[in-house]
Protein backbone atom coordinates (compact mmCIF):
# COMPACT_ATOMS: atom_id res chain seq x y z
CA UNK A 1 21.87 -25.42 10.36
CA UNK A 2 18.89 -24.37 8.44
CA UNK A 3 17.17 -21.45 9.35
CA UNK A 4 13.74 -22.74 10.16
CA UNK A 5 16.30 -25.49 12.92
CA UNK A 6 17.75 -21.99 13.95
CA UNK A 7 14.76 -20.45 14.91
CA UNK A 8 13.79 -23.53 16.85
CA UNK A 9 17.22 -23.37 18.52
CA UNK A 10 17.03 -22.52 22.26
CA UNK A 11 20.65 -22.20 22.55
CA UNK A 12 20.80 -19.69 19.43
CA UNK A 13 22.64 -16.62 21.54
CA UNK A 14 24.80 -19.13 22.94
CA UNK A 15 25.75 -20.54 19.89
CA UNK A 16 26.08 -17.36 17.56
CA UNK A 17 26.06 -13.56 17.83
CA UNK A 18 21.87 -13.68 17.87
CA UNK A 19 21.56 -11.48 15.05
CA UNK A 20 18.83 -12.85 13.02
CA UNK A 21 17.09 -9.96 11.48
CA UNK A 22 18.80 -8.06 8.59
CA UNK A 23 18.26 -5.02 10.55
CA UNK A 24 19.37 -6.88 13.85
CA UNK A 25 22.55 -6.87 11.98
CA UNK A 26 23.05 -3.32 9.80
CA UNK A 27 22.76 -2.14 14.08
CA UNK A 28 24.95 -4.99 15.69
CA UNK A 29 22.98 -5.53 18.31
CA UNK A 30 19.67 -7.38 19.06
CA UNK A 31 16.19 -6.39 18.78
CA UNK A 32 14.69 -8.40 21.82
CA UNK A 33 10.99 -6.71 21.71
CA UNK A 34 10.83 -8.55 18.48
CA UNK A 35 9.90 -12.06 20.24
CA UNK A 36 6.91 -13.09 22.54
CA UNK A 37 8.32 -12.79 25.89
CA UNK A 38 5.01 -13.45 27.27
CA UNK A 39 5.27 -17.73 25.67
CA UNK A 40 4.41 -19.79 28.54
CA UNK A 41 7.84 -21.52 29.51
CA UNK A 42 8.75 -24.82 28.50
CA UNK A 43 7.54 -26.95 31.47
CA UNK A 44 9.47 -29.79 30.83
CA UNK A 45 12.47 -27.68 32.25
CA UNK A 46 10.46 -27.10 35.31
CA UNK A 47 12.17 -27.58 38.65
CA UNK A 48 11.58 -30.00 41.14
CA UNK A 49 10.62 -27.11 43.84
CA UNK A 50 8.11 -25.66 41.06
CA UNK A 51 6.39 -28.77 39.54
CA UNK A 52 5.92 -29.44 43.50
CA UNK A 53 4.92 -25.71 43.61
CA UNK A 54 2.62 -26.12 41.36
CA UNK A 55 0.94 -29.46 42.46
CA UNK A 56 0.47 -27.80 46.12
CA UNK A 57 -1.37 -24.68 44.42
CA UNK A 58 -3.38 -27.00 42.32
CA UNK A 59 -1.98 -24.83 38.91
CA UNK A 60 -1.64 -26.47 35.94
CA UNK A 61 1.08 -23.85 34.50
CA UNK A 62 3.72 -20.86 35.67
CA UNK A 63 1.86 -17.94 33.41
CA UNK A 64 2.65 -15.43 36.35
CA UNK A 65 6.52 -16.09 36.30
CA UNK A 66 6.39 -16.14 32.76
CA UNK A 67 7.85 -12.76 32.11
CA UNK A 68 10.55 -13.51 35.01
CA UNK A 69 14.23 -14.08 33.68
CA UNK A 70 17.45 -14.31 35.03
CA UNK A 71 19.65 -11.23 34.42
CA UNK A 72 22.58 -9.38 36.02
CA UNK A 73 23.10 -7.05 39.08
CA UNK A 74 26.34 -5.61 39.15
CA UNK A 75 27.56 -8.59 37.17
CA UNK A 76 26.39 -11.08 39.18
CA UNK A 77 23.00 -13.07 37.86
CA UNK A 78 20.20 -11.92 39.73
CA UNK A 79 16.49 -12.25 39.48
CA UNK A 80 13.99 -8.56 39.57
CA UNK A 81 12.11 -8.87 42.38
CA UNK A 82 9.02 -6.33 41.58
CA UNK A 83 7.75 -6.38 44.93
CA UNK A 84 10.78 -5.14 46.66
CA UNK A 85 11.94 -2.95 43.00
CA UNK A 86 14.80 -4.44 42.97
CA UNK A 87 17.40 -7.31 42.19
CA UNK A 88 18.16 -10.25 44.13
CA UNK A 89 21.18 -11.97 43.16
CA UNK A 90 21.54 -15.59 42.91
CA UNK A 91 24.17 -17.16 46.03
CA UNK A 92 27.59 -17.48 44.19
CA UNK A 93 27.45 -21.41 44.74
CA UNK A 94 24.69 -22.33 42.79
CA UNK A 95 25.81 -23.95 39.44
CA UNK A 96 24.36 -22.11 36.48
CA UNK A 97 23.18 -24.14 33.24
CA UNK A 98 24.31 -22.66 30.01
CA UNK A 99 20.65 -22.83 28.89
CA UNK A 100 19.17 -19.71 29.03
CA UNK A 101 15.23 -21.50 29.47
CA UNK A 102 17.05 -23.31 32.55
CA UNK A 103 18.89 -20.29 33.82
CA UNK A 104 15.03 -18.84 33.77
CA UNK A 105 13.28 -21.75 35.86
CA UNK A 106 15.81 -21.10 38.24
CA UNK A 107 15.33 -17.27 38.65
CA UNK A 108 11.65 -18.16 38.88
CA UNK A 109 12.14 -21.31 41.51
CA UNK A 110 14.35 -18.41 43.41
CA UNK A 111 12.44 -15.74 43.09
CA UNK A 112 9.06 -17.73 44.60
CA UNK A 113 11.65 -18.61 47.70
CA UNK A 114 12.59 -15.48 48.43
CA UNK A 115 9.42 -14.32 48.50
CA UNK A 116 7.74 -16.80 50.80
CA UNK A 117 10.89 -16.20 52.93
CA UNK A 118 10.82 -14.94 56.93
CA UNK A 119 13.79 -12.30 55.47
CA UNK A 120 12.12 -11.07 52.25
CA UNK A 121 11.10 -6.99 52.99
CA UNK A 122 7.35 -7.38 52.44
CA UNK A 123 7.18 -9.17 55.79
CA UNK A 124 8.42 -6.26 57.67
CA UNK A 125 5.69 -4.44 55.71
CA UNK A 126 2.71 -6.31 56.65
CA UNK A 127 3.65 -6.39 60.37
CA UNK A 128 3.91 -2.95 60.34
CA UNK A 129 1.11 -1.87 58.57
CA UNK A 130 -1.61 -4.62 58.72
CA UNK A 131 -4.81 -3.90 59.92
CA UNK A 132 -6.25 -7.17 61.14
CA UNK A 133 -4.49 -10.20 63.16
């Protein structure tokens, strides 16, 4: 594989030890600030629950989930809820893609669930403390 098909490559760190700089690899380890985390996702991986998302907000893209990934909690993957400051890990029987970009549209397809959800903390909030019925 060339390097220019390489960098194109969304399965790269799945494929190889995602060392690509020469410095990346003097260290051993990856230099992730390196790369536009900020790219607006690939919206042809879009879920169903998000493209229908989307259509009901009237939003042509997902810029606002765009820095939202899916990571790990205690091992488990889990998706950083910043409203709550904290991780909310993904139920055990949901089948995880080996695509990281998919992995991602999942987190954010969870993540917007759990927080339009009766059970997500904020609500508890905003009966608490709002000022206005």
């Amino acid at each position: 594989m060339s390097k220019q098909d390489a960098s194109n490559d969304i399965d790269q760190f799945l494929k190889g030890d995602g060392l690509d700089s020469e410095r990346e690899k003097s260290i051993g380890q990856h230099i992730g600030y390196r790369y536009d985390v900020n790219l607006v996702p690939d919206m042809e991986r879009c879920t169903p629950f998000l493209r229908k998302y989307m259509e009901v907000m009237g939003w042509s893209d997902l810029n606002w989930l765009e820095d939202v990934h899916m990571g790990y909690e205690e091992s488990r993957p889990a998706v950083f809820d910043r409203n709550i400051n904290g991780w909310v890990t993904i139920p055990g029987n949901i089948d995880l893609p080996d695509n990281q970009q998919d992995r991602d549209m999942i987190a954010r397809e969870l993540l917007v669930k759990f927080q339009m959800a009766k059970t997500h903390p904020m609500v508890d909030l905003r009966k608490a403390y709002k000022k206005f019925d």
